[in-house]
C-alpha atoms as a PDB file:
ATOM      1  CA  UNK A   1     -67.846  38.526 -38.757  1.00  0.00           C
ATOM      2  CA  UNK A   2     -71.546  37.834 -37.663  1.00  0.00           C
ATOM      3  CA  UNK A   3     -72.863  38.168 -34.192  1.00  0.00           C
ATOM      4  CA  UNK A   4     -75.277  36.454 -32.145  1.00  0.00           C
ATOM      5  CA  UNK A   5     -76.746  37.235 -28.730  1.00  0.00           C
ATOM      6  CA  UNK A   6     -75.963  34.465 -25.561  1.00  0.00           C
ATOM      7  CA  UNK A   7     -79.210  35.515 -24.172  1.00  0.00           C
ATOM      8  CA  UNK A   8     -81.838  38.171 -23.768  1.00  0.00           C
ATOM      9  CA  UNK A   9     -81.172  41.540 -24.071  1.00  0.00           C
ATOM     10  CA  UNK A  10     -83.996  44.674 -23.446  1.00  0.00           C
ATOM     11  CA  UNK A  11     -83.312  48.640 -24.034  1.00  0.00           C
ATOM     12  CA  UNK A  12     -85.973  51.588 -22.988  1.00  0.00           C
ATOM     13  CA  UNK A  13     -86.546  54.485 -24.802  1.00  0.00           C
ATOM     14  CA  UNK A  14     -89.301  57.434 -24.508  1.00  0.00           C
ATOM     15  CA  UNK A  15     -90.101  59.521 -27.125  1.00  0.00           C
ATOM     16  CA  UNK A  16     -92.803  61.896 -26.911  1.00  0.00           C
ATOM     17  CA  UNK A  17     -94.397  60.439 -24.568  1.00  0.00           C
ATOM     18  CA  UNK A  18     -94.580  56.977 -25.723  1.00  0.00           C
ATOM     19  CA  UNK A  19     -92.517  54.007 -24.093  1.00  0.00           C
ATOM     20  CA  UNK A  20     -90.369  51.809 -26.805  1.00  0.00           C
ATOM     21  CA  UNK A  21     -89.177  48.688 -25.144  1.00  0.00           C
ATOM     22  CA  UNK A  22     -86.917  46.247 -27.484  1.00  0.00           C
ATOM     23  CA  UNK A  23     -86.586  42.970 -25.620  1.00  0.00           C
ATOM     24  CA  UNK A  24     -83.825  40.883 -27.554  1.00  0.00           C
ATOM     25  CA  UNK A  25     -83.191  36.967 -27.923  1.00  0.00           C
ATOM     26  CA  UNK A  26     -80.875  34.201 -29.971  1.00  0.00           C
ATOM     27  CA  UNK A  27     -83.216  32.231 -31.724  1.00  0.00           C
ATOM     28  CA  UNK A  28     -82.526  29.233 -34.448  1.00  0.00           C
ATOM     29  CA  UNK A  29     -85.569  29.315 -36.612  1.00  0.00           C
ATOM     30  CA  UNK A  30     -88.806  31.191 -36.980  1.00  0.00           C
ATOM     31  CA  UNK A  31     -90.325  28.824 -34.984  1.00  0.00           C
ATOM     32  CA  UNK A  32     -88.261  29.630 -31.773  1.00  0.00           C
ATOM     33  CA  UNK A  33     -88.756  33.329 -32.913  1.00  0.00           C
ATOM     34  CA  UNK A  34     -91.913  32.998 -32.896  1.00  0.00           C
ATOM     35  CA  UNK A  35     -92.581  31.032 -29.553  1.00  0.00           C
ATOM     36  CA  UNK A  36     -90.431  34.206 -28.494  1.00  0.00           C
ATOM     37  CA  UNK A  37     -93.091  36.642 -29.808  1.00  0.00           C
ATOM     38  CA  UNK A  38     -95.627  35.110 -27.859  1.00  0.00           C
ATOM     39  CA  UNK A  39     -93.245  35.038 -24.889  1.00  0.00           C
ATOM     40  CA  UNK A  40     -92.726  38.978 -24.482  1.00  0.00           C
ATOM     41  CA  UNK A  41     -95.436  40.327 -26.630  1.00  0.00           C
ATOM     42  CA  UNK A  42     -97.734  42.555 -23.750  1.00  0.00           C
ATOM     43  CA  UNK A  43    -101.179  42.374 -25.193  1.00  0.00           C
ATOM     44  CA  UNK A  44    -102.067  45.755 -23.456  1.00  0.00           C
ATOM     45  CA  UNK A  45     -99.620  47.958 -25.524  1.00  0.00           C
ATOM     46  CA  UNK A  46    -100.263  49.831 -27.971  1.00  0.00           C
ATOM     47  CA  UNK A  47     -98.121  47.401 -30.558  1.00  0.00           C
ATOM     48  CA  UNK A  48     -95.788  44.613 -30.537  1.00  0.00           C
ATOM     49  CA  UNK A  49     -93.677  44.817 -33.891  1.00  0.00           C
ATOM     50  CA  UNK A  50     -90.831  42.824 -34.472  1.00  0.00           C
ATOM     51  CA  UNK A  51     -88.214  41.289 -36.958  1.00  0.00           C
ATOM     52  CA  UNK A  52     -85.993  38.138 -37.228  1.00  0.00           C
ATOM     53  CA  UNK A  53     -83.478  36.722 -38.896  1.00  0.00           C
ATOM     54  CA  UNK A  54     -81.715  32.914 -39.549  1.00  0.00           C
ATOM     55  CA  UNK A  55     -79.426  32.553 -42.144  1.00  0.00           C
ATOM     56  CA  UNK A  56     -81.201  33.695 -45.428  1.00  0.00           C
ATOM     57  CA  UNK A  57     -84.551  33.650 -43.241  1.00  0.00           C
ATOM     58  CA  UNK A  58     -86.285  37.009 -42.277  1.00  0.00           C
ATOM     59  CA  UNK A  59     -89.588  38.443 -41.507  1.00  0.00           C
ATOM     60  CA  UNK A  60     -91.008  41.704 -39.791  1.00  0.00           C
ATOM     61  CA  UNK A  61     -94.255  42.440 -38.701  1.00  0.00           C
ATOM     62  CA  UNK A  62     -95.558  46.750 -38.428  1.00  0.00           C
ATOM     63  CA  UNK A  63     -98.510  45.141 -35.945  1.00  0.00           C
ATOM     64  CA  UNK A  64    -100.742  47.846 -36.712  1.00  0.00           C
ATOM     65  CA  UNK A  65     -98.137  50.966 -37.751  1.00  0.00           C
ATOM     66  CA  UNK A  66     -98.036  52.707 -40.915  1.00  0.00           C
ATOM     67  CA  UNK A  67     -96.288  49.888 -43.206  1.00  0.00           C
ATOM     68  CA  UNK A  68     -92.334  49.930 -43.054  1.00  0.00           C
ATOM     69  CA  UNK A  69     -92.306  51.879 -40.344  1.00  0.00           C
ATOM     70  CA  UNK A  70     -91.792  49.303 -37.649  1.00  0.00           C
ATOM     71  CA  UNK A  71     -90.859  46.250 -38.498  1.00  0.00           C
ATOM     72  CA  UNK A  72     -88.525  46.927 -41.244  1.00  0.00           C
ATOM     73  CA  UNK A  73     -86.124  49.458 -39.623  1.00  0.00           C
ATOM     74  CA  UNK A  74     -86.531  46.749 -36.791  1.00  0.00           C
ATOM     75  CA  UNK A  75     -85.070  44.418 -39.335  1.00  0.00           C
ATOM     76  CA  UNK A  76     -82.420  47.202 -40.437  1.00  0.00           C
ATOM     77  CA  UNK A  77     -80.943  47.092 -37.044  1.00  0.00           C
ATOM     78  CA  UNK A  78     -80.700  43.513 -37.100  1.00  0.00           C
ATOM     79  CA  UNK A  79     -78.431  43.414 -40.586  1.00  0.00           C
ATOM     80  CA  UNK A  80     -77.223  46.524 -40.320  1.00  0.00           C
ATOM     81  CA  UNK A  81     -75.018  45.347 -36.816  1.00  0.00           C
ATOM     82  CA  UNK A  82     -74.044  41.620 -38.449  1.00  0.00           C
ATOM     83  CA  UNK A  83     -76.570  39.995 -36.572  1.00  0.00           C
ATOM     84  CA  UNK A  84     -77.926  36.235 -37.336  1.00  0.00           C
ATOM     85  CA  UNK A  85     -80.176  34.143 -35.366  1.00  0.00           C
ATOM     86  CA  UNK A  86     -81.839  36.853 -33.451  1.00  0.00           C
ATOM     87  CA  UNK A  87     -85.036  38.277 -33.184  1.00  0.00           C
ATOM     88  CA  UNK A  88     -86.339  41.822 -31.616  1.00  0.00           C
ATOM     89  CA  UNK A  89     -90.162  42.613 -30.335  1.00  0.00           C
ATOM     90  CA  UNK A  90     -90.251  46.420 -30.061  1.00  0.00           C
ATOM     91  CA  UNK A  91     -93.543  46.614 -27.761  1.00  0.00           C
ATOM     92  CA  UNK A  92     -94.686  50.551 -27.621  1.00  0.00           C
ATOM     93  CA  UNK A  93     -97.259  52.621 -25.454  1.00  0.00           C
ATOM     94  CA  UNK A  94     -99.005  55.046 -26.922  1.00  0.00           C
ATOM     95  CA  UNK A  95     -98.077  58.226 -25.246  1.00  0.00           C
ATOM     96  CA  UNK A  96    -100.716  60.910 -27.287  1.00  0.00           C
ATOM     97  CA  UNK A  97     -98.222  62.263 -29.384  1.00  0.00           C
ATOM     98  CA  UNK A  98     -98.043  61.300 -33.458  1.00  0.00           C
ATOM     99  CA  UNK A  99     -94.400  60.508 -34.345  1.00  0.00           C
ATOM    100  CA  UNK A 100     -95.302  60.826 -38.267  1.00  0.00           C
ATOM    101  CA  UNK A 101     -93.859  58.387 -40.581  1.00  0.00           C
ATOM    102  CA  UNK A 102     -89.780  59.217 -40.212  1.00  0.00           C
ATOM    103  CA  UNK A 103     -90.274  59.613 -36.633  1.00  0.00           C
ATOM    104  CA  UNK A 104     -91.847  55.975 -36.271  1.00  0.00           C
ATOM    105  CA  UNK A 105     -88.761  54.610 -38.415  1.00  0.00           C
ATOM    106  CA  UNK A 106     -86.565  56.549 -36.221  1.00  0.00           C
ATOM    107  CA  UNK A 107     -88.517  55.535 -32.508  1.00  0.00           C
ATOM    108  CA  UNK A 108     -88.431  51.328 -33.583  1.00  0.00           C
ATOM    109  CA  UNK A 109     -84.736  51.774 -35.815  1.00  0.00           C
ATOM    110  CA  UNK A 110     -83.458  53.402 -32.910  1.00  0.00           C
ATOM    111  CA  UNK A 111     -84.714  51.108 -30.125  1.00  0.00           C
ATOM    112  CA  UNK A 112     -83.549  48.068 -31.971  1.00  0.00           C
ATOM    113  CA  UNK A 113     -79.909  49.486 -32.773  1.00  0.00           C
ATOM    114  CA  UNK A 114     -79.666  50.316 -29.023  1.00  0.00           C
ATOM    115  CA  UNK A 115     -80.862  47.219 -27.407  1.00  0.00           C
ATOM    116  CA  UNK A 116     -78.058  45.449 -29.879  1.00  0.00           C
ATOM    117  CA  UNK A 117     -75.145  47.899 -29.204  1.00  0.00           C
ATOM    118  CA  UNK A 118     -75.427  47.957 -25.640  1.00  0.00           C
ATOM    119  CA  UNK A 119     -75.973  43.921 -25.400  1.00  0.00           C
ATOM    120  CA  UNK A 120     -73.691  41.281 -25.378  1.00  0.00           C
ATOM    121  CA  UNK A 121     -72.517  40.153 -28.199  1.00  0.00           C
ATOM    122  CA  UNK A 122     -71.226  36.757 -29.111  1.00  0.00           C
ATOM    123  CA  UNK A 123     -69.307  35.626 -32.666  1.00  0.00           C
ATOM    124  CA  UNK A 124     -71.857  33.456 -34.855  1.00  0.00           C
ATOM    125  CA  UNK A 125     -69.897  30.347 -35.975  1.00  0.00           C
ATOM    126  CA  UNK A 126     -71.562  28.557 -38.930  1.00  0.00           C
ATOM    127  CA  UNK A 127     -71.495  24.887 -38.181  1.00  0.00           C
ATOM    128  CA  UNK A 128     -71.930  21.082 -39.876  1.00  0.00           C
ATOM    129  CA  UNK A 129     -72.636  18.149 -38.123  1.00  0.00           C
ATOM    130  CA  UNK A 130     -70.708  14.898 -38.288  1.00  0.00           C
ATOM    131  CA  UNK A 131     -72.416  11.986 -37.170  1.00  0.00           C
ATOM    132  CA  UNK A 132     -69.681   8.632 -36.623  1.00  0.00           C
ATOM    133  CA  UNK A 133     -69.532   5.480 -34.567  1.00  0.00           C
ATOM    134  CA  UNK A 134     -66.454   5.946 -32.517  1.00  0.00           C
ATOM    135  CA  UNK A 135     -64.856   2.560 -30.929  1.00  0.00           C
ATOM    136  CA  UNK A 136     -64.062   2.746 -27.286  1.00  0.00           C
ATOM    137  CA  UNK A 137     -60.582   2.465 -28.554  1.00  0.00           C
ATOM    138  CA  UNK A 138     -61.062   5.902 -30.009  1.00  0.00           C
ATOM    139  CA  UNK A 139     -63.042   7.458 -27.664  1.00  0.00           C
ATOM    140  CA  UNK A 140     -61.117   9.342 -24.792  1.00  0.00           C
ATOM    141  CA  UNK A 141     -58.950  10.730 -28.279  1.00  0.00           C
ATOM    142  CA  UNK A 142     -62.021  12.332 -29.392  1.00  0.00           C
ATOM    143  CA  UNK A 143     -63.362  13.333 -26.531  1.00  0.00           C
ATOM    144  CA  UNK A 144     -60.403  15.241 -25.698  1.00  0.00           C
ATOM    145  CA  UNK A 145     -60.285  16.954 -29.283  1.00  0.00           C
ATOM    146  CA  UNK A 146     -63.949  18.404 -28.984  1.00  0.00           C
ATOM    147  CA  UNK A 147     -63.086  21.690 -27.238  1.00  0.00           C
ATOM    148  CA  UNK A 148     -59.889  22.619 -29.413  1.00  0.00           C
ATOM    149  CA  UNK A 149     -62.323  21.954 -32.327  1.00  0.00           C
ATOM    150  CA  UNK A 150     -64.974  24.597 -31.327  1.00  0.00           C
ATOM    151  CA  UNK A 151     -67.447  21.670 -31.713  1.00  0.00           C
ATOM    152  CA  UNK A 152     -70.335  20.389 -29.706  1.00  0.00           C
ATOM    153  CA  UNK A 153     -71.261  17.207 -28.889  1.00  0.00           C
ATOM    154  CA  UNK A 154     -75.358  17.064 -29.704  1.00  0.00           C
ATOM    155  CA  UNK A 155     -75.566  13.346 -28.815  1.00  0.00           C
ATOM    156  CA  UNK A 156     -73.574  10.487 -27.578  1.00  0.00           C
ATOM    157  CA  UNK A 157     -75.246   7.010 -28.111  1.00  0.00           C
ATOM    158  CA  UNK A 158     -73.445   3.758 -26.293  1.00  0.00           C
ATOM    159  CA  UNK A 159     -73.688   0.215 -27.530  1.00  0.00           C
ATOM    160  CA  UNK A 160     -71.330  -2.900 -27.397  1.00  0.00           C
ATOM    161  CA  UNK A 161     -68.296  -1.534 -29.843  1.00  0.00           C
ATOM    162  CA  UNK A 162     -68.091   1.788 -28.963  1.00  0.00           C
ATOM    163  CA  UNK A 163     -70.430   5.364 -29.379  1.00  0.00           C
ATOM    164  CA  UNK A 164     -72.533   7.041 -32.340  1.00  0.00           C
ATOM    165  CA  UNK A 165     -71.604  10.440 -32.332  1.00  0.00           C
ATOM    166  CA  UNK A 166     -73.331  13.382 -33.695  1.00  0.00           C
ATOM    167  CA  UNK A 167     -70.724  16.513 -33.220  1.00  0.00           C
ATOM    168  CA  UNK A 168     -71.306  20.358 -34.364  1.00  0.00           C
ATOM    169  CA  UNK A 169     -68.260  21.669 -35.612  1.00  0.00           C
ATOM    170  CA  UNK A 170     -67.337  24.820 -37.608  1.00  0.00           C
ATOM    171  CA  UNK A 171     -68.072  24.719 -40.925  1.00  0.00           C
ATOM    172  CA  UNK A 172     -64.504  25.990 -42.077  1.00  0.00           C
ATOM    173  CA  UNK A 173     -63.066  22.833 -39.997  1.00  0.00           C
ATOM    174  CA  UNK A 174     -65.255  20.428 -40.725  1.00  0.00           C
ATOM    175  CA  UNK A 175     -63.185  18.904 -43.814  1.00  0.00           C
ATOM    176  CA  UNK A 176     -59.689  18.810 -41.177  1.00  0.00           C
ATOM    177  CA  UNK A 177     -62.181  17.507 -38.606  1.00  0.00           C
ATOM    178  CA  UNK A 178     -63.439  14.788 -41.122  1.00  0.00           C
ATOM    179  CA  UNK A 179     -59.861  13.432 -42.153  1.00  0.00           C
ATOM    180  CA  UNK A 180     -58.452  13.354 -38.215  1.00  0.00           C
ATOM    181  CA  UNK A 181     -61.097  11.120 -37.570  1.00  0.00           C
ATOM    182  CA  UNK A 182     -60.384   8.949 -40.851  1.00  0.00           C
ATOM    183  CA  UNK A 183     -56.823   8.976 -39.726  1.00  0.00           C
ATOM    184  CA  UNK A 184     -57.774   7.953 -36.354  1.00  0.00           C
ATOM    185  CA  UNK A 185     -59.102   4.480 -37.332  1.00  0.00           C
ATOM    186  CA  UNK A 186     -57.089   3.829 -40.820  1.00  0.00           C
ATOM    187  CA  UNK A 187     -60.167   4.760 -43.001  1.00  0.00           C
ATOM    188  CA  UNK A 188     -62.366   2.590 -41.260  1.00  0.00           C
ATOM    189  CA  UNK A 189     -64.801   5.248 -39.615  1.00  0.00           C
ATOM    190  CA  UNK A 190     -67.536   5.876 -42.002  1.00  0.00           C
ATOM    191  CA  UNK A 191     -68.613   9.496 -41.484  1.00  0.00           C
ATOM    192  CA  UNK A 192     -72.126  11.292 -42.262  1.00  0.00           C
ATOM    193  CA  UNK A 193     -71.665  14.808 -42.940  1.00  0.00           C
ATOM    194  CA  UNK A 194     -75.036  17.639 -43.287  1.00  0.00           C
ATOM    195  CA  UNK A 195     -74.989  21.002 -43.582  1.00  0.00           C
END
């Protein structure tokens, strides 16, 4: 089973003398990860380091610490818990004290790990989209389906006949999904399907 977050989570640790904060947050590609770097990143500490992953996706940044000290055990935490679509920024104050390699590993492993134990957690269902015109005729069928089908609806577009659908549904459904809908309209429903 793989987890997600449903929103932002943030843990605070001190370790000889310096302050590791992990701040936490879903994210759906490095983009979003990144606009969430920017977000929390304090430009006063000492370093921001951080790690995401999306699917097969991942990067980690040390910002400044030995290398694979930060960002990877950062990472670590993330994989090592079943996490997807997340990223962590570990932001740390110097506090005058060297931590030494193991203890820097340790300090950013350990701050990510919390902040993901003690958060939320929500399952990570990997989903297709189906995009279909659906006749008015249909419609209120459908419509009432949605929720029993873990789906979402990601956009509803009227015109004369009826509504183009675009639905995100589980990817283990999306086959049982595909043929309800056929069945629906006696093979007449043409149905887009992308991954």
């Amino acid at each position: 089973m793989t987890w997600t977050l449903p929103g932002l989570a943030t843990y605070e640790s001190m370790i000889k003398n310096s302050v590791f904060r992990a701040s936490a947050a879903p994210v759906e590609d490095e983009a979003a990860a990144m606009a969430f770097f920017r977000e929390v990143a304090v430009l006063e500490a000492t370093h921001n380091c951080w790690a995401f992953k999306t699917g097969q996706r991942f990067r980690c940044s040390d910002d400044g610490e030995p290398g694979g000290t930060a960002g990877r055990p950062i990472l670590s935490a993330i994989e090592g818990q079943d996490f997807d679509n997340v990223m962590i920024v570990v932001t740390r104050w110097y506090g005058g004290v060297q931590l030494g390699a193991g203890g820097l590993v340790r300090a950013y492993g350990g701050a990510a790990s919390a902040c993901l134990r003690e958060a939320e957690r929500i399952e990570r269902i990997e989903t297709v989209s189906l995009r279909f015109h659906c006749p008015f005729s249909s419609f209120a069928m459908v419509e009432s389906k949605i929720e029993s089908w873990r789906a979402n609806r990601t956009e509803c577009d009227f015109d004369a006949e009826g509504a183009w659908m675009t639905l995100a549904v589980p990817a283990e459904d999306a086959e049982a999904i595909t043929d309800w809908l056929r069945d629906l309209t006696r093979g007449q429903m043409e149905i887009t399907r992308w991954d």
